[in-house]
C-alpha atoms as a PDB file:
ATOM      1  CA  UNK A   1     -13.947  22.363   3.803  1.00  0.00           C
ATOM      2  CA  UNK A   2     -10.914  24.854   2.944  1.00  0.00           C
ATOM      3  CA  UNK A   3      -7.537  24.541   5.251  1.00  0.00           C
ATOM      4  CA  UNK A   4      -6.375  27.393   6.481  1.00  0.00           C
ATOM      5  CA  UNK A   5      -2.609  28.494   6.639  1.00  0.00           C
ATOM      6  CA  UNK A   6      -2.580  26.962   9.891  1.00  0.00           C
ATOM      7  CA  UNK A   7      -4.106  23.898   9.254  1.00  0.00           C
ATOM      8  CA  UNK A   8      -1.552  23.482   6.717  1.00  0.00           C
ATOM      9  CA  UNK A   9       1.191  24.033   9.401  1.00  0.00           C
ATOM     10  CA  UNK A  10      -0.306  21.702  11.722  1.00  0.00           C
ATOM     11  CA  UNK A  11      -0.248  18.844   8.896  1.00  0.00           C
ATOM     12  CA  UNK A  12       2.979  19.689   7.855  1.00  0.00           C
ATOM     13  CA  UNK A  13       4.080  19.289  11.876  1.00  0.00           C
ATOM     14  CA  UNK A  14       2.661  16.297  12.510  1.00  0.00           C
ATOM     15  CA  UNK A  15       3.849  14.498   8.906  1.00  0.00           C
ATOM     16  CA  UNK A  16       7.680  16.102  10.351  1.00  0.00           C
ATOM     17  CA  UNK A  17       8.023  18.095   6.711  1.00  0.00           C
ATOM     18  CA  UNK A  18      10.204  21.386   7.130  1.00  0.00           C
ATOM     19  CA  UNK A  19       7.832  23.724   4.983  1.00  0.00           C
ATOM     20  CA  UNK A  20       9.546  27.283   4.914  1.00  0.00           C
ATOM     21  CA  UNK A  21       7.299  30.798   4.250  1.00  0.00           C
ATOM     22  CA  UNK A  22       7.258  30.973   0.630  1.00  0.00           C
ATOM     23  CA  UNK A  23       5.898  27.209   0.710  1.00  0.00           C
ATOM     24  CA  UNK A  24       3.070  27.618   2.581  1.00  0.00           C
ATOM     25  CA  UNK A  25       1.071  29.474   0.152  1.00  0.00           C
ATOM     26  CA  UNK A  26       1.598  26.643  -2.697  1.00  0.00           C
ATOM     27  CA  UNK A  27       1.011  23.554   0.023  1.00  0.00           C
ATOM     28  CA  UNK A  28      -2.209  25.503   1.040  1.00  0.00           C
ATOM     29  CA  UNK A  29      -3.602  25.765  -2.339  1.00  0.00           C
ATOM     30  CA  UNK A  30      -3.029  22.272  -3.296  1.00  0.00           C
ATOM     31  CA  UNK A  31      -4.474  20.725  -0.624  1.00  0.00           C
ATOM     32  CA  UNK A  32      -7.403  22.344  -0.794  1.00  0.00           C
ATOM     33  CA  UNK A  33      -7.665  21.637  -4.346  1.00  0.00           C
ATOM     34  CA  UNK A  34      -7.268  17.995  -3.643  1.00  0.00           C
ATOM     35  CA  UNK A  35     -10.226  17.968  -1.075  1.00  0.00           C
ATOM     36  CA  UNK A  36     -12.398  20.386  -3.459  1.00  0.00           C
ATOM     37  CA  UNK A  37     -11.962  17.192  -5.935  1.00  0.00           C
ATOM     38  CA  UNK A  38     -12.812  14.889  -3.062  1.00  0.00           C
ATOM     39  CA  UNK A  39     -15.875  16.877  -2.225  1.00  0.00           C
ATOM     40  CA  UNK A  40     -16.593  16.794  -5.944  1.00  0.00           C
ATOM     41  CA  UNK A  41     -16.265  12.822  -6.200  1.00  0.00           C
ATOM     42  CA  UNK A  42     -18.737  12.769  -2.551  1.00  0.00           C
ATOM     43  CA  UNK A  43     -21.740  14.821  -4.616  1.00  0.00           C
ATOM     44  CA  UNK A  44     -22.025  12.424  -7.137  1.00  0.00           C
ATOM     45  CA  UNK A  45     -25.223  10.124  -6.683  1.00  0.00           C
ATOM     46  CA  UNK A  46     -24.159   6.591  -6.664  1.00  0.00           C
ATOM     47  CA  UNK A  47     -27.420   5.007  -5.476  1.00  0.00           C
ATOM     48  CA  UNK A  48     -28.215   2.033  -7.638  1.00  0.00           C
ATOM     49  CA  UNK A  49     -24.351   1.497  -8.934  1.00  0.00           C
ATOM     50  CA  UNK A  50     -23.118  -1.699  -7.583  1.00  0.00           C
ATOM     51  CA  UNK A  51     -19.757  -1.423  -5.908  1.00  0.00           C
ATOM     52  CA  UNK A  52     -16.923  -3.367  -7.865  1.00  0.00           C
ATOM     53  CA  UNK A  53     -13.994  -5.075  -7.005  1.00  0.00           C
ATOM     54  CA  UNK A  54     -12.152  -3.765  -9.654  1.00  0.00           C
ATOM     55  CA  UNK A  55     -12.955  -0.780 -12.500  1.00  0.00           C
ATOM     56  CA  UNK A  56     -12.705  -3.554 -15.363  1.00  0.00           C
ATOM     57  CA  UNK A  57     -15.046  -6.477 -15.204  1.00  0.00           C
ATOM     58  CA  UNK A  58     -12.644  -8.616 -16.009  1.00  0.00           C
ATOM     59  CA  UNK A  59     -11.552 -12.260 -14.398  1.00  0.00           C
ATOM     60  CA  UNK A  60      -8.519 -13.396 -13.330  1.00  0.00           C
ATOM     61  CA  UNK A  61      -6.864 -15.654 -16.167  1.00  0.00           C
ATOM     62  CA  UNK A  62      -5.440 -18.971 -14.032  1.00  0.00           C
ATOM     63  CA  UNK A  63      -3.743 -21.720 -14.618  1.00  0.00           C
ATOM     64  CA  UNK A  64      -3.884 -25.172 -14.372  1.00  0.00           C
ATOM     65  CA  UNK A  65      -2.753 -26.527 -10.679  1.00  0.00           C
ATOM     66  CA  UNK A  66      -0.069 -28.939 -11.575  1.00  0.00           C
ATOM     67  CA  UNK A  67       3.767 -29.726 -10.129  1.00  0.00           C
ATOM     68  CA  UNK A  68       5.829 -28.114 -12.890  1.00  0.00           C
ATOM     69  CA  UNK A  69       9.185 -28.940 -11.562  1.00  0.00           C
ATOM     70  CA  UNK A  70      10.764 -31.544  -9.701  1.00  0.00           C
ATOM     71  CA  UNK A  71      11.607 -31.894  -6.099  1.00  0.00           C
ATOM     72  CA  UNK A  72      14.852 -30.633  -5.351  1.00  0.00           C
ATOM     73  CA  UNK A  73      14.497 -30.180  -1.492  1.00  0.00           C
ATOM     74  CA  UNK A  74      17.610 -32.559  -0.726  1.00  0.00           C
ATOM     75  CA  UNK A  75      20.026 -30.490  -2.951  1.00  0.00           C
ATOM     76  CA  UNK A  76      18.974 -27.313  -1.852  1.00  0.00           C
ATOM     77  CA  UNK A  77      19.314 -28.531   2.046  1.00  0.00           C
ATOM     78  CA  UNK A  78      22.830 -29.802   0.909  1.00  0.00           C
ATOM     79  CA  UNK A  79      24.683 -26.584   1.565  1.00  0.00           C
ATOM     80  CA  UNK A  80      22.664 -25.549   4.689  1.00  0.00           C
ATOM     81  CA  UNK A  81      24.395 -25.543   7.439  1.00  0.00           C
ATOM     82  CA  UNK A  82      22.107 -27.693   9.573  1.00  0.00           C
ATOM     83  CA  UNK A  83      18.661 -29.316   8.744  1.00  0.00           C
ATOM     84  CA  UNK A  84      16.853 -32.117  10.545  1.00  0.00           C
ATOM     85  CA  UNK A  85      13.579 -33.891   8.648  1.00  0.00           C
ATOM     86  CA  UNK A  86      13.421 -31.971   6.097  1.00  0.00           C
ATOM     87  CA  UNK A  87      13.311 -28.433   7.654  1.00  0.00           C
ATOM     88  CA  UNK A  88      16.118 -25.769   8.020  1.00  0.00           C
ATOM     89  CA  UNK A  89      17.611 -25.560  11.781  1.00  0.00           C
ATOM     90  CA  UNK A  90      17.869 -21.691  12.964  1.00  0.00           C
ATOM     91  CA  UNK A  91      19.570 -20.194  15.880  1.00  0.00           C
ATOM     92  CA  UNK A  92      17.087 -19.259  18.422  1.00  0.00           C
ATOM     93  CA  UNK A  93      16.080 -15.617  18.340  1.00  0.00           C
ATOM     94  CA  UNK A  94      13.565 -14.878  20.968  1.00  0.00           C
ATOM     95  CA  UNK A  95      13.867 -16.443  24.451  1.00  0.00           C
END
């Protein structure tokens, strides 16, 4: 599928880009040249690949679950300007 010049204006229209004359000719030719790829990419028989997650078979390194630092809740509510139980008061935003 090759875009004409006025496919190429209509894109440009609807993504609100200002595109003058002597651009046109350039945008043209690289969009085609990106879908030429993309039709290149859809010829390529994948049957019996299996899809991956992720181009490197790797797994995700974790770490232990454990509390690493202490509970400071009280001294970080300190300088709030109101909290009740624990939680942080707001103004309300949305009647």
């Amino acid at each position: 599928m090759a875009l004409q010049r006025s496919d190429v204006e209509k894109i440009a229209h609807l993504a609100r880009l200002g595109l003058n004359e002597g651009e046109l000719p350039r945008f043209t030719d690289a969009l085609n040249s990106i879908l030429g790829l993309v039709d290149q990419m859809q010829a390529v028989d994948t049957s019996g690949i299996e899809p991956l997650a992720h181009p490197l078979e790797a797994t995700q390194r974790l770490r232990p679950d454990q509390v690493t630092e202490s509970n400071q809740r009280d001294r970080y509510q300190a300088v709030a300007p109101s909290t009740e139980n624990g939680l942080y008061l707001v103004p309300k935003v949305i009647d």
